[in-house]
N, C-alpha and C. Protein backbone atom coordinates (compact mmCIF):
# COMPACT_ATOMS: atom_id res chain seq x y z
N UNK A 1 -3.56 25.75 -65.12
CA UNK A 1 -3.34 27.14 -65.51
C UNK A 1 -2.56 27.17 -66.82
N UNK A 2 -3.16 28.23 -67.93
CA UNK A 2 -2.68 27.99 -69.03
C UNK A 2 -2.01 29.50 -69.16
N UNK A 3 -0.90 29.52 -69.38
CA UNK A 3 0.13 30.87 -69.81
C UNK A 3 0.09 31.47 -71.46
N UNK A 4 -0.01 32.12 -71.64
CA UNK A 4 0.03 32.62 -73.64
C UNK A 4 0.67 33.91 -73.41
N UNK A 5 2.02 34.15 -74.41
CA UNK A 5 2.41 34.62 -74.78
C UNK A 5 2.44 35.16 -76.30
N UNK A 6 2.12 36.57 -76.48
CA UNK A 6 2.67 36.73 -77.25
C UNK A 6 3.27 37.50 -78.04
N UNK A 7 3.63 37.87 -79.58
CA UNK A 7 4.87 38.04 -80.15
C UNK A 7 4.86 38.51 -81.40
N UNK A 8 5.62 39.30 -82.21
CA UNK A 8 5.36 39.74 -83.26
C UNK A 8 4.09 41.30 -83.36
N UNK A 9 4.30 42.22 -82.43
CA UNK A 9 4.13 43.54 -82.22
C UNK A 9 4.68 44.12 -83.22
N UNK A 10 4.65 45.71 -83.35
CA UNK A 10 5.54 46.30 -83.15
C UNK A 10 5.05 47.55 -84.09
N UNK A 11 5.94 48.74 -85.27
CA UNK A 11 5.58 49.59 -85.95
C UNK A 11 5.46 49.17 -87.40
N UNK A 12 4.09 49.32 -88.33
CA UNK A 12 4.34 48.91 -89.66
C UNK A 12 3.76 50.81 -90.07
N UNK A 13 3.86 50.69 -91.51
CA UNK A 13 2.95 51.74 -92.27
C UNK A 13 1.93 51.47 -92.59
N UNK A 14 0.81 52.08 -92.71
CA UNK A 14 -0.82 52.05 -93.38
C UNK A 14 -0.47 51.37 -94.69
N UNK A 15 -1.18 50.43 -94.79
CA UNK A 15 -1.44 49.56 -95.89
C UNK A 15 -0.50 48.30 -95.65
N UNK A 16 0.52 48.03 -94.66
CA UNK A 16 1.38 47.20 -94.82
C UNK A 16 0.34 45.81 -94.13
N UNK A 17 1.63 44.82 -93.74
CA UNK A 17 0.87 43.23 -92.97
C UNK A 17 1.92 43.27 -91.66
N UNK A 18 1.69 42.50 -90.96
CA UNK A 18 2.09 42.20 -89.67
C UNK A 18 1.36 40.64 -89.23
N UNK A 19 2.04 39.59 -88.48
CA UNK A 19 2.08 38.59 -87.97
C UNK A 19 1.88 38.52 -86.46
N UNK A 20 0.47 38.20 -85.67
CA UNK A 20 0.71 38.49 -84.53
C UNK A 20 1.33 36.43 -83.66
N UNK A 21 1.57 36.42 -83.06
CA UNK A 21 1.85 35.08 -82.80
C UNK A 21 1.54 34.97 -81.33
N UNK A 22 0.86 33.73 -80.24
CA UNK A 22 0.41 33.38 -79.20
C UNK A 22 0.70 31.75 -78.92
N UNK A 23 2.02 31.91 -78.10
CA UNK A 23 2.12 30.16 -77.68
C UNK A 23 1.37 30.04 -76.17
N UNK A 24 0.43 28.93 -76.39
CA UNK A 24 0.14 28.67 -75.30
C UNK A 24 0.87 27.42 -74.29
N UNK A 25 0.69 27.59 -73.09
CA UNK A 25 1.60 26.31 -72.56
C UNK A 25 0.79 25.10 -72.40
N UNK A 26 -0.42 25.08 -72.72
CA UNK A 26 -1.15 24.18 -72.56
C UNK A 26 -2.05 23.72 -73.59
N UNK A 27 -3.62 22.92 -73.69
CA UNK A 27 -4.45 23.25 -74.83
C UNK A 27 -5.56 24.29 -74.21
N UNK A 28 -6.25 24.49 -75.04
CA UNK A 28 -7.40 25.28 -74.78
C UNK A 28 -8.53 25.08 -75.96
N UNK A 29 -9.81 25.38 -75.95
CA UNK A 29 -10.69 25.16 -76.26
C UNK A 29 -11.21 26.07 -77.36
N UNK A 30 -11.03 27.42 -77.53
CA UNK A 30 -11.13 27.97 -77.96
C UNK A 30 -10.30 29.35 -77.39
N UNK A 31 -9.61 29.78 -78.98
CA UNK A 31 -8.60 30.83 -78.75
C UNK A 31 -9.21 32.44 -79.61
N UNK A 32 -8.69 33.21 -79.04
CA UNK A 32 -8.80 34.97 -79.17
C UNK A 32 -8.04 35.79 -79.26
N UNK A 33 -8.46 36.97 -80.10
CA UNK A 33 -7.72 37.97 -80.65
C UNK A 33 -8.72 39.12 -79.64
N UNK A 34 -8.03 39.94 -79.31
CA UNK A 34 -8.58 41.08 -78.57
C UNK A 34 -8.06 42.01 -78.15
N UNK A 35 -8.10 43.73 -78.92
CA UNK A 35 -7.48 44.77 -78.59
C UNK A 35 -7.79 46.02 -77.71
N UNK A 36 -6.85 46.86 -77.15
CA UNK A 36 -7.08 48.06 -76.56
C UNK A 36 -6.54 49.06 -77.23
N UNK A 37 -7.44 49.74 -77.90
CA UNK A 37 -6.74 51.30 -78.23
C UNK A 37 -6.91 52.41 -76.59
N UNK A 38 -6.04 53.55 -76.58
CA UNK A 38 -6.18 54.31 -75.76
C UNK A 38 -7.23 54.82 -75.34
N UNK A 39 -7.81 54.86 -74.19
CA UNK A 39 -9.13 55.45 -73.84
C UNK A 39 -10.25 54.69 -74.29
N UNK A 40 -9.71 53.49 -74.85
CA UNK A 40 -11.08 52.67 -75.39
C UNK A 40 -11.42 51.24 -74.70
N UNK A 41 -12.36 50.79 -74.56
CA UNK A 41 -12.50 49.86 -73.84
C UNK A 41 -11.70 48.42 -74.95
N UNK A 42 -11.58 47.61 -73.98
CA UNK A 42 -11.44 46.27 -75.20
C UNK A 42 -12.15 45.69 -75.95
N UNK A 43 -11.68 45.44 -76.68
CA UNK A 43 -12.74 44.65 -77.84
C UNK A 43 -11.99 43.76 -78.57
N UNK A 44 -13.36 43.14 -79.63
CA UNK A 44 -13.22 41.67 -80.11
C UNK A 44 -12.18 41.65 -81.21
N UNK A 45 -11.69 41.13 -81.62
CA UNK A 45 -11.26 41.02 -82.97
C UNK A 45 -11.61 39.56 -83.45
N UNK A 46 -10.89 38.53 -83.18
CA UNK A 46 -10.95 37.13 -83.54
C UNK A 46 -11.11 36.15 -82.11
N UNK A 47 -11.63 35.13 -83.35
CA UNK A 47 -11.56 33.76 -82.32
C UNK A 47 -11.37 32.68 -83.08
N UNK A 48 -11.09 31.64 -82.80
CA UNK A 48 -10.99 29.93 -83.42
C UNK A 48 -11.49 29.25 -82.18
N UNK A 49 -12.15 28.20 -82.96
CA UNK A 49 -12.37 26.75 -82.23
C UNK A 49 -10.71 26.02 -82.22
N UNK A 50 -10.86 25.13 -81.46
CA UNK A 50 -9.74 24.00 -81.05
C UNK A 50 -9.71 23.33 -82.50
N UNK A 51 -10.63 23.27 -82.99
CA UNK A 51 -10.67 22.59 -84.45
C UNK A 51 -10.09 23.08 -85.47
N UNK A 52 -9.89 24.65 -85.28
CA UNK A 52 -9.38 25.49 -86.31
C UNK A 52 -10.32 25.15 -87.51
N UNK A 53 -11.51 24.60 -87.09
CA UNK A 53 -12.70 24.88 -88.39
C UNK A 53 -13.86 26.18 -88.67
N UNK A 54 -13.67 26.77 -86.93
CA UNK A 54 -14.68 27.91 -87.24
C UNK A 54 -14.14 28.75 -86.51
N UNK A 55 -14.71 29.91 -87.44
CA UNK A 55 -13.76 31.52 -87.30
C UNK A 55 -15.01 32.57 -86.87
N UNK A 56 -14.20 32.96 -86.17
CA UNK A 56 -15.31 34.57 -85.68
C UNK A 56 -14.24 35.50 -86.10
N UNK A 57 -15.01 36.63 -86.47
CA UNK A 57 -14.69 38.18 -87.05
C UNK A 57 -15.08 39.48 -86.49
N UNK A 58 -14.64 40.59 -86.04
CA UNK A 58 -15.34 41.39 -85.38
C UNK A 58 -15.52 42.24 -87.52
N UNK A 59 -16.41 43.18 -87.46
CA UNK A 59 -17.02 43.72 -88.67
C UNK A 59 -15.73 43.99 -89.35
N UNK A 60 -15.03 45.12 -88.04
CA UNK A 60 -14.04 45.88 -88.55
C UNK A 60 -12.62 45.46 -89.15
N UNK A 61 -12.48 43.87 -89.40
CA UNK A 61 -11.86 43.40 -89.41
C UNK A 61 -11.30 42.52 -90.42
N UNK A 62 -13.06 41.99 -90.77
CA UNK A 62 -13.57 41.37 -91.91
C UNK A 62 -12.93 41.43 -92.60
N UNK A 63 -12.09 40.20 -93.42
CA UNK A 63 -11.76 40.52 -94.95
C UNK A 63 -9.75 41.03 -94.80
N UNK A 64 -9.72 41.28 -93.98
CA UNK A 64 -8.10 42.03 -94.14
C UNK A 64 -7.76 41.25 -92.89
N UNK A 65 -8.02 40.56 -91.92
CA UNK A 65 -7.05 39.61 -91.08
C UNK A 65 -7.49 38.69 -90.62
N UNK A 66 -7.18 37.59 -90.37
CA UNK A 66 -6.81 35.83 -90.50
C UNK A 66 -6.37 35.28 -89.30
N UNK A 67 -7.62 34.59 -88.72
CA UNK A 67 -6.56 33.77 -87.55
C UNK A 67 -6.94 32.23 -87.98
N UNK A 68 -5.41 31.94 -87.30
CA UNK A 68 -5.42 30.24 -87.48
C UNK A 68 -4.78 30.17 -85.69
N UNK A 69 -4.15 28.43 -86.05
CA UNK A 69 -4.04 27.70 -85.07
C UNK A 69 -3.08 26.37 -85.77
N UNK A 70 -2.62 26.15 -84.58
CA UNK A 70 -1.53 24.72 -84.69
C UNK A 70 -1.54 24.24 -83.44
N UNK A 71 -2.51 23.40 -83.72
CA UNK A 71 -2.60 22.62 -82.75
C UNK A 71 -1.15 21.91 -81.77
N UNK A 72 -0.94 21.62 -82.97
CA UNK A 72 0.96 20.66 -82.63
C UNK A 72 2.01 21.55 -81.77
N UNK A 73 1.77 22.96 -82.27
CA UNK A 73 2.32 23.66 -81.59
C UNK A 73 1.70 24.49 -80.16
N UNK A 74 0.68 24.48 -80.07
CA UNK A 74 -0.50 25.06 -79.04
C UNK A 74 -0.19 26.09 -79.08
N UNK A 75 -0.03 27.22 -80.59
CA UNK A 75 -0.22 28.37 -81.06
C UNK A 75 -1.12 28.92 -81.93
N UNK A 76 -1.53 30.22 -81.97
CA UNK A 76 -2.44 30.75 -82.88
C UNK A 76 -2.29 31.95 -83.14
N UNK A 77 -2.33 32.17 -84.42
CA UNK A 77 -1.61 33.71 -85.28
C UNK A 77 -3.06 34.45 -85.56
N UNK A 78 -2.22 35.34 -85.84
CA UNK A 78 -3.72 36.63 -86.10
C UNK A 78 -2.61 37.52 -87.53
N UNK A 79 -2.78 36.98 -88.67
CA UNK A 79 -2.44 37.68 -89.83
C UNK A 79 -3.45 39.08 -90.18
N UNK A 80 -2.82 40.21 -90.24
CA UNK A 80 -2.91 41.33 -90.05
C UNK A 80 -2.62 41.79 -91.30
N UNK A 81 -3.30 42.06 -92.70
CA UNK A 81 -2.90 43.11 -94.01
C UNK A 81 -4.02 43.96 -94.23
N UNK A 82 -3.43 44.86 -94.88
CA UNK A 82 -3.96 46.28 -95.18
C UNK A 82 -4.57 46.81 -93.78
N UNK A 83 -2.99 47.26 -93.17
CA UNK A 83 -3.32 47.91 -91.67
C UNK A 83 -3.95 49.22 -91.71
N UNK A 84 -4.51 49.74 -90.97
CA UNK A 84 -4.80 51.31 -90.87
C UNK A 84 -4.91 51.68 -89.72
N UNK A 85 -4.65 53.31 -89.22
CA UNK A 85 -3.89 54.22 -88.18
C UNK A 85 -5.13 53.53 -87.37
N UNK A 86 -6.33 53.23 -87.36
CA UNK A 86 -7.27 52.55 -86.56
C UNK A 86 -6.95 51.30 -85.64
N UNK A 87 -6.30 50.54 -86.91
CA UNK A 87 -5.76 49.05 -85.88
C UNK A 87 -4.51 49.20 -85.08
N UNK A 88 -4.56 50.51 -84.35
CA UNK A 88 -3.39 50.79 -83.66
C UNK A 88 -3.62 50.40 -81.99
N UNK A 89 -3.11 49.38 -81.60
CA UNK A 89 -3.79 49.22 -80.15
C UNK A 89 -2.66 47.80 -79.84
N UNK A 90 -3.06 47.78 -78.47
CA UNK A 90 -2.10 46.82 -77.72
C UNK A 90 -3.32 45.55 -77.79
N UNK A 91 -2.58 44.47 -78.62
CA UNK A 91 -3.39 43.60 -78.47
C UNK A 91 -3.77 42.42 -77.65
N UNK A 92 -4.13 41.34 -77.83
CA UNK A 92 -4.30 40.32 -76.43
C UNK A 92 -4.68 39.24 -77.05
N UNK A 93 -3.63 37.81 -76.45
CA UNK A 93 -4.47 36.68 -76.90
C UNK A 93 -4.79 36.61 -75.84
N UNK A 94 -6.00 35.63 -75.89
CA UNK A 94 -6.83 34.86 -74.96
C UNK A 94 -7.57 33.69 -75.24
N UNK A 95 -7.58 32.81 -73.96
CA UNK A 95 -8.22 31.91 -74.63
C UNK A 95 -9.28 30.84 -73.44
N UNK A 96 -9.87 30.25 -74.14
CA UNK A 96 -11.16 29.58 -73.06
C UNK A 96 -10.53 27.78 -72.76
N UNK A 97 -10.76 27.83 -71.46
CA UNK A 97 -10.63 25.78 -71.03
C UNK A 97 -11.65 25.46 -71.26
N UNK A 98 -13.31 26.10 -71.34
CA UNK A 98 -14.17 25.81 -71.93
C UNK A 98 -14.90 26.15 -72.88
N UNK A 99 -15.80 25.88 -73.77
CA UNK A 99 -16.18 26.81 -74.58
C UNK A 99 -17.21 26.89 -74.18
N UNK A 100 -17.44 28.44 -74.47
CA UNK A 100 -18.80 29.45 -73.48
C UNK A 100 -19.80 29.97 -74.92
N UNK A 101 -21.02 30.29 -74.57
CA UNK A 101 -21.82 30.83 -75.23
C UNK A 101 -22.02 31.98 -76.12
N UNK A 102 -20.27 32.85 -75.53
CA UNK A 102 -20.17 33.84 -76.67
C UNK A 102 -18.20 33.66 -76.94
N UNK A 103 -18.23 34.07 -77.98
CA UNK A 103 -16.76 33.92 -78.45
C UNK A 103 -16.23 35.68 -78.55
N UNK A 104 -17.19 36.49 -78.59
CA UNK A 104 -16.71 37.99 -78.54
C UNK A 104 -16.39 38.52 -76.61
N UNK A 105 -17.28 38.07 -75.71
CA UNK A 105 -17.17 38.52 -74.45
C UNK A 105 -15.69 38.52 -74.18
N UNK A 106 -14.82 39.23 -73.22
CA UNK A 106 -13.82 39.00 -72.94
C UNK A 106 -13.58 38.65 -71.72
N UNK A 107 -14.68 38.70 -70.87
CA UNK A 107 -15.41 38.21 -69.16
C UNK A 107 -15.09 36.31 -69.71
N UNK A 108 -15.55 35.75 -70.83
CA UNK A 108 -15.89 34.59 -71.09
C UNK A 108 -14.52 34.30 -71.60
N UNK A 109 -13.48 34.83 -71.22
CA UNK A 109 -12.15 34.28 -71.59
C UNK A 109 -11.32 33.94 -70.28
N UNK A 110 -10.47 33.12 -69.52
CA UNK A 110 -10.13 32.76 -68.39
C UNK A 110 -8.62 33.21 -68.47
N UNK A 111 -7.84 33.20 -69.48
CA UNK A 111 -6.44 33.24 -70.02
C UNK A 111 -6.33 34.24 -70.40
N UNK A 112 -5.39 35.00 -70.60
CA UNK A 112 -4.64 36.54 -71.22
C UNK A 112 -3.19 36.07 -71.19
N UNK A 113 -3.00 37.08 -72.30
CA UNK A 113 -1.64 36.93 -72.11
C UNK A 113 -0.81 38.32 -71.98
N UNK A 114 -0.10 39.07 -71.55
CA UNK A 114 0.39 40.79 -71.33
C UNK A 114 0.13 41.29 -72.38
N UNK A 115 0.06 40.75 -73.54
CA UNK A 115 -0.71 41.96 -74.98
C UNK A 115 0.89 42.57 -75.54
N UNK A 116 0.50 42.72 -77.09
CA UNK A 116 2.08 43.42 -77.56
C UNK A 116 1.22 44.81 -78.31
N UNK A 117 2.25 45.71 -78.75
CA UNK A 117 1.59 46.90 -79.22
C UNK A 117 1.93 46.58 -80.72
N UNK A 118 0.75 47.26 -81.38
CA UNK A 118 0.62 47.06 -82.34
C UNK A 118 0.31 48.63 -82.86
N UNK A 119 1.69 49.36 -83.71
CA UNK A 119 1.48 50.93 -84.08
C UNK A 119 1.30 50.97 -85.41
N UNK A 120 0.29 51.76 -86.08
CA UNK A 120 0.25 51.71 -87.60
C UNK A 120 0.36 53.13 -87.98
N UNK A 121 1.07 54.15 -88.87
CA UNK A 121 2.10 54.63 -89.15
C UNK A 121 0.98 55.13 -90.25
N UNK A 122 -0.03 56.62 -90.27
CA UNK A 122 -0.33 57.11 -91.57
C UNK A 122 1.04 57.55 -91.98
């Protein structure tokens, strides 16, 4: 059983950056970014391989935030710039012991971690 926490939530303004951070207690195979706005179902944002060589993107995301990984540390960040009142949602790492056939499903993730809020400020 693998635990992830994580860290670096909280209130910025539209246009600012934010750092999301996820230690895991174990390894995993492939790791995830995944949010809830209110009344909305969850959805994708990011993913990495264990390799930290290949990246998934949800559209909306494209281009303005960044996930990596440290292996050494069995963490993975989700760099967050040029926020908007949209990317306002409680987010979620997650992550796979195996790697599955889709990297967006969130059924195909085994791990969560309680999610931090993430408020963006027109």
């Amino acid at each position: 059983q693998v635990q992830l926490v994580e860290s670096g939530g909280g209130l910025v303004q539209a246009g600012g950056s934010m750092r999301l951070s996820c230690a895991a207690s174990g390894r995993t195979v492939r790791s995830g970014w995944f949010r809830q706005a209110p009344g909305k179902e969850r959805e994708f944002v990011a993913a990495i391989r264990w390799t930290g060589t290949t990246t998934y993107y949800a559209d909306s995301v494209k281009g303005r935030f960044t996930i990596s990984r440290d292996n050494a540390k069995n963490a993975v960040y989700l760099q967050m710039n040029s926020l908007a009142a949209e990317d306002t949602a409680v987010y979620y790492c997650a992550a796979q012991s195996a790697v599955s056939a889709s990297y967006s499903d969130p059924l195909q993730y085994n791990y969560w971690g309680q999610g931090t809020q993430v408020t963006v400020s027109s």
